[in-house]
N, C-alpha and C. Protein backbone atom coordinates (compact mmCIF):
# COMPACT_ATOMS: atom_id res chain seq x y z
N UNK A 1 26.31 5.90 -1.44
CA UNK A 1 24.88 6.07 -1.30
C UNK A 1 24.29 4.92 -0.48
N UNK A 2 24.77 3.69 -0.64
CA UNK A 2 24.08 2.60 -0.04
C UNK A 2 22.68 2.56 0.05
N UNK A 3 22.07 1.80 -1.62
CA UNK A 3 20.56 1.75 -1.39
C UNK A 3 20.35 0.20 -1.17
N UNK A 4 19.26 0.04 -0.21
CA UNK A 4 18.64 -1.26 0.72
C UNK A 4 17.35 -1.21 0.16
N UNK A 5 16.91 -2.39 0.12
CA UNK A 5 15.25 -3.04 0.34
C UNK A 5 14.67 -1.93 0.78
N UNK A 6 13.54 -1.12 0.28
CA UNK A 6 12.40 -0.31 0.63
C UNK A 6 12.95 1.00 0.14
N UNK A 7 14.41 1.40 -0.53
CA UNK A 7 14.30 2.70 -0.98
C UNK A 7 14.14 2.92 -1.76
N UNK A 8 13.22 4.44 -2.22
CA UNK A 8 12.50 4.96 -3.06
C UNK A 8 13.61 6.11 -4.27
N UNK A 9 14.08 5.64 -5.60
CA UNK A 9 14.86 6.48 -6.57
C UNK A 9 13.82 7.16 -7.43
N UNK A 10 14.27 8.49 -6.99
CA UNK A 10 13.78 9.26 -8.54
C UNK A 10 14.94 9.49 -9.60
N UNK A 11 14.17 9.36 -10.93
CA UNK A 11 15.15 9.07 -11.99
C UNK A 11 14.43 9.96 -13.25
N UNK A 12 15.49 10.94 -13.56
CA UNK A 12 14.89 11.84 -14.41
C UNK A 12 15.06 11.18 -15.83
N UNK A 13 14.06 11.43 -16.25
CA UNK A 13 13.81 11.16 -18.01
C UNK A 13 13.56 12.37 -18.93
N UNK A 14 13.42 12.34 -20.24
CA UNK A 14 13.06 13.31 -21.36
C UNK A 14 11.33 13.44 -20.97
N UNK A 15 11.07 12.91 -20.43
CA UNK A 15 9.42 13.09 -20.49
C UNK A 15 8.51 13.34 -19.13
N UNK A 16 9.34 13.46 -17.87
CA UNK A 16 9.18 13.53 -16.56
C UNK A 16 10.13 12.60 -15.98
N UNK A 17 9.64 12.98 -14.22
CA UNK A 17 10.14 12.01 -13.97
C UNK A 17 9.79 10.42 -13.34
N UNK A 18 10.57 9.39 -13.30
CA UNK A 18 10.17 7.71 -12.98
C UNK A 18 10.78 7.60 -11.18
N UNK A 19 10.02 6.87 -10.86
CA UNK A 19 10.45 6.22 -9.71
C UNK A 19 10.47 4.90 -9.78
N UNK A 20 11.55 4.21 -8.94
CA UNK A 20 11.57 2.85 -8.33
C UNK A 20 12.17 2.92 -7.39
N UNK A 21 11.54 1.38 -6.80
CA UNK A 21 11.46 1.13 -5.17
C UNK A 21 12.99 -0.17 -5.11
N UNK A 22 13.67 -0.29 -4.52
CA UNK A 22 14.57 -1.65 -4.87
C UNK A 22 14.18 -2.42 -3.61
N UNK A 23 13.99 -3.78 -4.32
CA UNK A 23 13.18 -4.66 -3.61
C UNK A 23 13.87 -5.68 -3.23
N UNK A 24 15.20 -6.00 -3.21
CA UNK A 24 15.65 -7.01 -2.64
C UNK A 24 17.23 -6.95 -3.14
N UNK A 25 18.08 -7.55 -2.06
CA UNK A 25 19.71 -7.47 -2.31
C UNK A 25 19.83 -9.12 -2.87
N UNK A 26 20.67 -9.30 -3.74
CA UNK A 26 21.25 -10.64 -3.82
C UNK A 26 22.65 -10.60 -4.08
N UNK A 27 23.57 -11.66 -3.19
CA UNK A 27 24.63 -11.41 -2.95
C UNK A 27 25.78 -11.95 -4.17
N UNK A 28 24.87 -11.77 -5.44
CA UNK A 28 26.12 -12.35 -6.86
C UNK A 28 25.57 -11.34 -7.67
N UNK A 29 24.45 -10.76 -7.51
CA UNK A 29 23.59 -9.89 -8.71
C UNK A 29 23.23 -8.39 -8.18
N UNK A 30 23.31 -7.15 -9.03
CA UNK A 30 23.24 -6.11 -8.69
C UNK A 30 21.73 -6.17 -8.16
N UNK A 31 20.96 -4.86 -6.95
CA UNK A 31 19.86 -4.88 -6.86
C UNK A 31 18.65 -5.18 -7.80
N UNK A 32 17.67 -5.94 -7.25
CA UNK A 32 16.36 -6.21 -7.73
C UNK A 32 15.46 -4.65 -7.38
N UNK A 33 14.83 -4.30 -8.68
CA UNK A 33 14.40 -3.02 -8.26
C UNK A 33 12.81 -3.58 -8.84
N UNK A 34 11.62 -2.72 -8.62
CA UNK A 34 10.61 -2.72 -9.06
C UNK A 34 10.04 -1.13 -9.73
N UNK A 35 9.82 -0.87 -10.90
CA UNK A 35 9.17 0.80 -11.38
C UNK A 35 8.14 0.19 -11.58
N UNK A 36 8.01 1.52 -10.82
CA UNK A 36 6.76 2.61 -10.45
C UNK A 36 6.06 2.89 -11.65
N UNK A 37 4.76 2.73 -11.43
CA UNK A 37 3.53 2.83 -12.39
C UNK A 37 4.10 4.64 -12.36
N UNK A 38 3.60 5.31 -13.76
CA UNK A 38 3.81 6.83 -13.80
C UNK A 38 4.78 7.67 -13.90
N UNK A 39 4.78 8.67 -15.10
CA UNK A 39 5.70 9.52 -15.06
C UNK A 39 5.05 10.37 -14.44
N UNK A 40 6.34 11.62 -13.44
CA UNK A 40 5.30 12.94 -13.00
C UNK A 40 6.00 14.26 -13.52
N UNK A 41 5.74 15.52 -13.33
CA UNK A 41 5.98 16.81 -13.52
C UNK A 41 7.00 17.37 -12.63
N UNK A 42 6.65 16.93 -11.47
CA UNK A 42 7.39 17.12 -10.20
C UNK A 42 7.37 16.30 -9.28
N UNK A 43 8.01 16.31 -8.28
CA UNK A 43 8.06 15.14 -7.11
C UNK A 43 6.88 15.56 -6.20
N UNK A 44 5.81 14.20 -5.70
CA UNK A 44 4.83 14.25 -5.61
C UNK A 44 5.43 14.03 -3.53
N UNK A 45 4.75 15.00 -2.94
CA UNK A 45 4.57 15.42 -1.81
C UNK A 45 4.59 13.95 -0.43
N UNK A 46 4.16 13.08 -1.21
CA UNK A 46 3.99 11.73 -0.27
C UNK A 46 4.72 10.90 -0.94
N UNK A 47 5.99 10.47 -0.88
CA UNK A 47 6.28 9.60 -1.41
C UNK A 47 6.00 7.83 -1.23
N UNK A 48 5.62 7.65 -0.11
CA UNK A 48 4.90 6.18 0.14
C UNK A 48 3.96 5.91 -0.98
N UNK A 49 2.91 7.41 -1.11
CA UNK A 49 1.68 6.93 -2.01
C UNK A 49 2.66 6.19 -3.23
N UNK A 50 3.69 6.46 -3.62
CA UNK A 50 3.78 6.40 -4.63
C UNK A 50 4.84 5.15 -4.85
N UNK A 51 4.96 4.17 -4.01
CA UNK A 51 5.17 3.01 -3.02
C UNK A 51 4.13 2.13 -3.45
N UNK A 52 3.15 2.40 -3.16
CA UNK A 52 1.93 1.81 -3.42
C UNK A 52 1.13 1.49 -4.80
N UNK A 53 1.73 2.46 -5.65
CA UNK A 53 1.28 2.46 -7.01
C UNK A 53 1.72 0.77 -8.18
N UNK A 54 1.04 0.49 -8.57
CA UNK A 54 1.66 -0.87 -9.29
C UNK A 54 2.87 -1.12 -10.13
N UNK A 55 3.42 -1.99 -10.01
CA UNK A 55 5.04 -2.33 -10.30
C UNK A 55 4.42 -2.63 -11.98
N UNK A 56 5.41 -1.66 -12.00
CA UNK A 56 5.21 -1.87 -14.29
C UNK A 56 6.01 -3.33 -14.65
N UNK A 57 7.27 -3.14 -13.64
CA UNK A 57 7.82 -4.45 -14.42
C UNK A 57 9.15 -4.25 -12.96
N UNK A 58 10.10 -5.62 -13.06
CA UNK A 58 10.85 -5.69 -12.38
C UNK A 58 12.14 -6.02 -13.19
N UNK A 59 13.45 -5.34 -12.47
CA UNK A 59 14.77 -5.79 -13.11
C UNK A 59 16.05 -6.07 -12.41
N UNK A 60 17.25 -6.48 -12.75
CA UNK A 60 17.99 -6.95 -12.13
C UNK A 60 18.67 -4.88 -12.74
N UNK A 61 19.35 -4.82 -11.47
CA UNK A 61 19.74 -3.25 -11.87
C UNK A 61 21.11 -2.37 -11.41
N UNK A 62 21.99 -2.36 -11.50
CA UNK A 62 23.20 -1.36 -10.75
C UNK A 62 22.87 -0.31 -11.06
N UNK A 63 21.49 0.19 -9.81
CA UNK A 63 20.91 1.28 -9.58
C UNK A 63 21.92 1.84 -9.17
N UNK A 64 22.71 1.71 -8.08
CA UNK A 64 23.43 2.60 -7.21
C UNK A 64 24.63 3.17 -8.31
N UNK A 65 25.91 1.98 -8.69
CA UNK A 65 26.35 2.62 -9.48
C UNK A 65 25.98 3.02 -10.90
N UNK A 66 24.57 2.98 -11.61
CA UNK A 66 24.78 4.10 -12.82
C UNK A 66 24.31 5.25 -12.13
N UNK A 67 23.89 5.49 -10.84
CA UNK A 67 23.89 7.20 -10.13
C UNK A 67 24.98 7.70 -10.31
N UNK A 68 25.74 6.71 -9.19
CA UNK A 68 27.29 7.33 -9.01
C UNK A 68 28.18 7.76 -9.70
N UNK A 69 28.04 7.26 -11.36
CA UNK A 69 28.83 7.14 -12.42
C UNK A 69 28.37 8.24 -13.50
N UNK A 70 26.82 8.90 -13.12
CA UNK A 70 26.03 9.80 -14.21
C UNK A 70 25.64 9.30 -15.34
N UNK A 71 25.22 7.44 -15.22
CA UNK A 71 24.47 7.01 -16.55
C UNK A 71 23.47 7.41 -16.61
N UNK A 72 22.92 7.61 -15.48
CA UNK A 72 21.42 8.13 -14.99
C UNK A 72 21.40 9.39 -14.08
N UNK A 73 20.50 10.04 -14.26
CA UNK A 73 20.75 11.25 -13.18
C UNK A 73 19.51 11.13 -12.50
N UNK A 74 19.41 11.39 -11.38
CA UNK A 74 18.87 10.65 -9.83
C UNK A 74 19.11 10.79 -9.23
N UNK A 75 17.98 10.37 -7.95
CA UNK A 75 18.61 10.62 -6.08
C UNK A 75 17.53 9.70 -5.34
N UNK A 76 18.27 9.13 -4.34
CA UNK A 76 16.70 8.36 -3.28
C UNK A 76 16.32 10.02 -2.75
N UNK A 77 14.88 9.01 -2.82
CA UNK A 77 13.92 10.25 -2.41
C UNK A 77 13.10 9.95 -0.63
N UNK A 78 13.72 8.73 -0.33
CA UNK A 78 12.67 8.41 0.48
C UNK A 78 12.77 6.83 0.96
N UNK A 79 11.70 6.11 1.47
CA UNK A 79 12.12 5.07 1.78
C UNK A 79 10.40 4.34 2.47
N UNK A 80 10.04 3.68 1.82
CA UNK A 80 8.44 2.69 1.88
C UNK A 80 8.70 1.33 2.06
N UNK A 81 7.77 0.68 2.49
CA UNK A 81 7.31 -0.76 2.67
C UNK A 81 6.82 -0.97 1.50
N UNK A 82 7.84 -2.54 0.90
CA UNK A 82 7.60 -2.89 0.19
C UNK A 82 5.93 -4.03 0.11
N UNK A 83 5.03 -3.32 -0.77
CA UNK A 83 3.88 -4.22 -1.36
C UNK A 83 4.12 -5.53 -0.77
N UNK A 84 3.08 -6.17 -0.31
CA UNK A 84 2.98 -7.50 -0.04
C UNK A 84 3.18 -8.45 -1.89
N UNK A 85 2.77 -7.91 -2.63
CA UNK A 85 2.90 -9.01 -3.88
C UNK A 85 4.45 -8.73 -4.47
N UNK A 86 5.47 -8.09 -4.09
CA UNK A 86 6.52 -7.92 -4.39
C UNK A 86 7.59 -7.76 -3.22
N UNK A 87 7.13 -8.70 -1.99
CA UNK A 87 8.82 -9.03 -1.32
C UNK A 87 8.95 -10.19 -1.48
N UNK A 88 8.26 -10.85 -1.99
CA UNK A 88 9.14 -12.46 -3.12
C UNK A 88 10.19 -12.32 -3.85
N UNK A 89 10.97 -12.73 -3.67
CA UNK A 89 11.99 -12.66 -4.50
C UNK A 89 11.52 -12.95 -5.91
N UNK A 90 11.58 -12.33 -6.81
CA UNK A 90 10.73 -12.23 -8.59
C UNK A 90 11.83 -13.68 -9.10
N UNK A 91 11.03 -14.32 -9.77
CA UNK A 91 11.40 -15.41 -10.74
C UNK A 91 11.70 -14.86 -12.20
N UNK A 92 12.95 -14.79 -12.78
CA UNK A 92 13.34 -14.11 -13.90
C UNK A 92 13.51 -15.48 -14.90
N UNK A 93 13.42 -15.38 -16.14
CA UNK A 93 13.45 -16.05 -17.16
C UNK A 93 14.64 -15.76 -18.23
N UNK A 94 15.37 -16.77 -18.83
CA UNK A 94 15.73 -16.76 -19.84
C UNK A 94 15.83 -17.83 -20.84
N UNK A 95 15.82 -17.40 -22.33
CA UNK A 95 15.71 -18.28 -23.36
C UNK A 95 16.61 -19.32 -23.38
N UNK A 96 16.51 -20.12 -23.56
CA UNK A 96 17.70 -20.98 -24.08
C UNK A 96 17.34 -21.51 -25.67
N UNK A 97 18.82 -21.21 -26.61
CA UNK A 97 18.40 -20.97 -28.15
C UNK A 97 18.68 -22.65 -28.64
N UNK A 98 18.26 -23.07 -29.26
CA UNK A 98 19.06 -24.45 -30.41
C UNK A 98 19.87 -23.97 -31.64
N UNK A 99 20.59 -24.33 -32.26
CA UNK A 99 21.73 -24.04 -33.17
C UNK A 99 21.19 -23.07 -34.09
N UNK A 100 20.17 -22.75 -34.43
CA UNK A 100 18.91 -22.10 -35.52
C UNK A 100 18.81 -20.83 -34.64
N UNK A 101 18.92 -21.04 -33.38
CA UNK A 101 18.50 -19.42 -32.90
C UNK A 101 17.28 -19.21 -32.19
N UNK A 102 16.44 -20.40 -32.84
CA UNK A 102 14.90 -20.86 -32.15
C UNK A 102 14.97 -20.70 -30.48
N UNK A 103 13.83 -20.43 -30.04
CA UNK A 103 13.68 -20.78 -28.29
C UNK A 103 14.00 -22.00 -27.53
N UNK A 104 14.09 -22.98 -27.93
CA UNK A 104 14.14 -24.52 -27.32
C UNK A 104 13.33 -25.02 -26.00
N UNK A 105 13.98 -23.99 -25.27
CA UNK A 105 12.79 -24.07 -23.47
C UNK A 105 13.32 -23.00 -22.71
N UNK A 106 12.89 -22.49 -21.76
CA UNK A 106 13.35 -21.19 -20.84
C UNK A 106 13.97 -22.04 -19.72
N UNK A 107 15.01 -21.45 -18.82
CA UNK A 107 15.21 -21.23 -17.41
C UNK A 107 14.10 -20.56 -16.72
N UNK A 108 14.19 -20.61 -15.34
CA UNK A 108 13.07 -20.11 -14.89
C UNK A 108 14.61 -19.98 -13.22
N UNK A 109 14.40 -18.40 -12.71
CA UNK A 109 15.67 -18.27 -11.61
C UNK A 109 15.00 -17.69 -10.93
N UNK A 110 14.70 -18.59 -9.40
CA UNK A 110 14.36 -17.71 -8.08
C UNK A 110 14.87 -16.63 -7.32
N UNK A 111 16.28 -16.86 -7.74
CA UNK A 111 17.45 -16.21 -6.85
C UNK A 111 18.10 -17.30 -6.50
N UNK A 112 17.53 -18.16 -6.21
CA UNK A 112 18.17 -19.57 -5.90
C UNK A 112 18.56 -20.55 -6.41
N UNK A 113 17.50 -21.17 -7.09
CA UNK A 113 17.69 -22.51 -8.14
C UNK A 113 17.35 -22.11 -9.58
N UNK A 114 17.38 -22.98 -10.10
CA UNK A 114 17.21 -22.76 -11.26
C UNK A 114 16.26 -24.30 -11.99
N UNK A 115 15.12 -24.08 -12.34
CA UNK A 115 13.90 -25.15 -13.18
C UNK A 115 13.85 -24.36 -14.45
N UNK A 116 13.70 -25.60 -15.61
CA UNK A 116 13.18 -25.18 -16.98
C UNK A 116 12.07 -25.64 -17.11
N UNK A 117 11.13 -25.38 -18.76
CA UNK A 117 10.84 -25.68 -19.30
C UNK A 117 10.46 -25.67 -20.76
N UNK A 118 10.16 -26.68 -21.25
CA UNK A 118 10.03 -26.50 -22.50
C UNK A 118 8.72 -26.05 -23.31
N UNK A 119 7.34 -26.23 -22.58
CA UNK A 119 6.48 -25.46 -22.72
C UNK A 119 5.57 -24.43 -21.78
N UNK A 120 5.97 -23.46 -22.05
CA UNK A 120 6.00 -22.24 -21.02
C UNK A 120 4.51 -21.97 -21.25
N UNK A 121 3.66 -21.38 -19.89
CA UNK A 121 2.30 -20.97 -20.00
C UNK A 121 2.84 -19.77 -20.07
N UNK A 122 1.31 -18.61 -20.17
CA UNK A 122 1.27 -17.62 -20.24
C UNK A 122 1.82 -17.05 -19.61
N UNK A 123 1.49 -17.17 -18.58
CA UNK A 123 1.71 -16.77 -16.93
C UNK A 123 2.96 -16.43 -16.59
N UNK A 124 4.02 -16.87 -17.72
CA UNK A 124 5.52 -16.77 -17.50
C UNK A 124 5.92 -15.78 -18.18
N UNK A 125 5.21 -14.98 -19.37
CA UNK A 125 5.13 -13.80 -20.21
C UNK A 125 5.40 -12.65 -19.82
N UNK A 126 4.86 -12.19 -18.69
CA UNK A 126 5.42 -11.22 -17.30
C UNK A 126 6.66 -11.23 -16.83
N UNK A 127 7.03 -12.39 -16.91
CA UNK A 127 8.33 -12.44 -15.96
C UNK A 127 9.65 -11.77 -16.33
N UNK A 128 10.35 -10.81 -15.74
CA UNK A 128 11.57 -10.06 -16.29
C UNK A 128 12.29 -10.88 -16.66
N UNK A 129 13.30 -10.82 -17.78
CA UNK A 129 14.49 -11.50 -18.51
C UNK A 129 15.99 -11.88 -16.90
N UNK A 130 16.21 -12.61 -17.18
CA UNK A 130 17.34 -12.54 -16.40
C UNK A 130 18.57 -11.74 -17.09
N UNK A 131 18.73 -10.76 -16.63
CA UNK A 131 19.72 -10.24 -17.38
C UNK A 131 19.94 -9.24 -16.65
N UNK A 132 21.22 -8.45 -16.65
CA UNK A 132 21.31 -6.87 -15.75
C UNK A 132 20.84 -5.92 -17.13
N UNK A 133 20.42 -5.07 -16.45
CA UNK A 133 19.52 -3.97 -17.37
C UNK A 133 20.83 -2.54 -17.69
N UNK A 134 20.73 -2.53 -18.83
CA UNK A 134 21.69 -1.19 -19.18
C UNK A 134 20.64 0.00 -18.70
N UNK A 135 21.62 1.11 -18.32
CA UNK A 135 21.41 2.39 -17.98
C UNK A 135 20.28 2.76 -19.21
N UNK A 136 20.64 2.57 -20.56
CA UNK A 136 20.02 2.93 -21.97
C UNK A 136 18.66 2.42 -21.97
N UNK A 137 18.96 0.85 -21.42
CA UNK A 137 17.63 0.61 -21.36
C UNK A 137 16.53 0.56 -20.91
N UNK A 138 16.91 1.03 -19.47
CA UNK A 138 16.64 1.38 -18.24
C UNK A 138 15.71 2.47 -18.53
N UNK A 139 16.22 3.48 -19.28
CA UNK A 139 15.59 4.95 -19.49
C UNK A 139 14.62 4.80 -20.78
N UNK A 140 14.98 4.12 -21.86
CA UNK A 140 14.09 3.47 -22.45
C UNK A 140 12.53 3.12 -22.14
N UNK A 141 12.76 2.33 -21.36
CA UNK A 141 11.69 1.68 -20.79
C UNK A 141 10.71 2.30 -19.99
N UNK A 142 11.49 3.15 -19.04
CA UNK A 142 11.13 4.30 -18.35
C UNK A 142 9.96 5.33 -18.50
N UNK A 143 10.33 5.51 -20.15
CA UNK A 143 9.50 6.49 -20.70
C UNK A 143 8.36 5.81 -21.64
N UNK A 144 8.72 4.49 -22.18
CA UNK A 144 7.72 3.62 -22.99
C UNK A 144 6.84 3.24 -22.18
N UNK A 145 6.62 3.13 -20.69
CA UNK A 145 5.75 2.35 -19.57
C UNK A 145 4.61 3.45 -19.90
């Protein structure tokens, strides 16, 4: 299939269907994808408009292979310019625990480096987990947005 920066997946769910756009390659981590605000009934006639619609959340993702494999059932539909507030490469977060299990301070990952801290603002609350996203959860989420 070979999906690149700016293509558009539809991804069927129990409740309609989801789109996302994949927004960036990194060369140790499966695609960075961004979903699409909305479930629909059917595939909506313009797919750019729907390009344009606001990013629910962003994830680290082996979009291509859970297609290929039938974790997900799907197809690119298309292919848009990615939003000016999402060809940054997304800053992903993860916890780091102390022996108790407690939070201690986050990572904070550009794609590149890596900064912590130990008291996190709000502002960091948004930020996707660093983690690759299961197919399960993927569809999960999908339908909870």
């Amino acid at each position: 299939m070979g999906l690149s920066p700016g293509d558009i997946v539809e991804i069927k769910t129990d409740k309609g269907l989801a789109y996302v756009q994949v927004t960036h390659d990194h060369r140790s981590y499966p695609h960075v994808v961004r979903v699409l605000e909305g479930l629909h009934e059917e595939r909506p006639a313009n797919i750019e408009e729907i390009a344009a619609t606001a990013t629910l959340f962003s994830a680290l993702l082996p979009l291509e292979n859970m297609l290929e494999r039938g974790a997900v059932s799907g197809e690119r539909v298309g292919h848009a310019a990615i939003p000016e507030g999402d060809r940054d490469f997304p800053t992903f977060k993860t916890p780091i625990r102390d022996k108790a299990g407690a939070i201690a301070y986050w990572w904070y990952w550009d794609g590149e480096g890596l900064r912590y801290d130990v008291d996190p603002r709000e502002a960091t609350d948004r930020m996707p987990m660093r983690e690759v996203m299961t197919a399960r959860t993927l569809l999960e989420r999908l339908v909870e947005a």
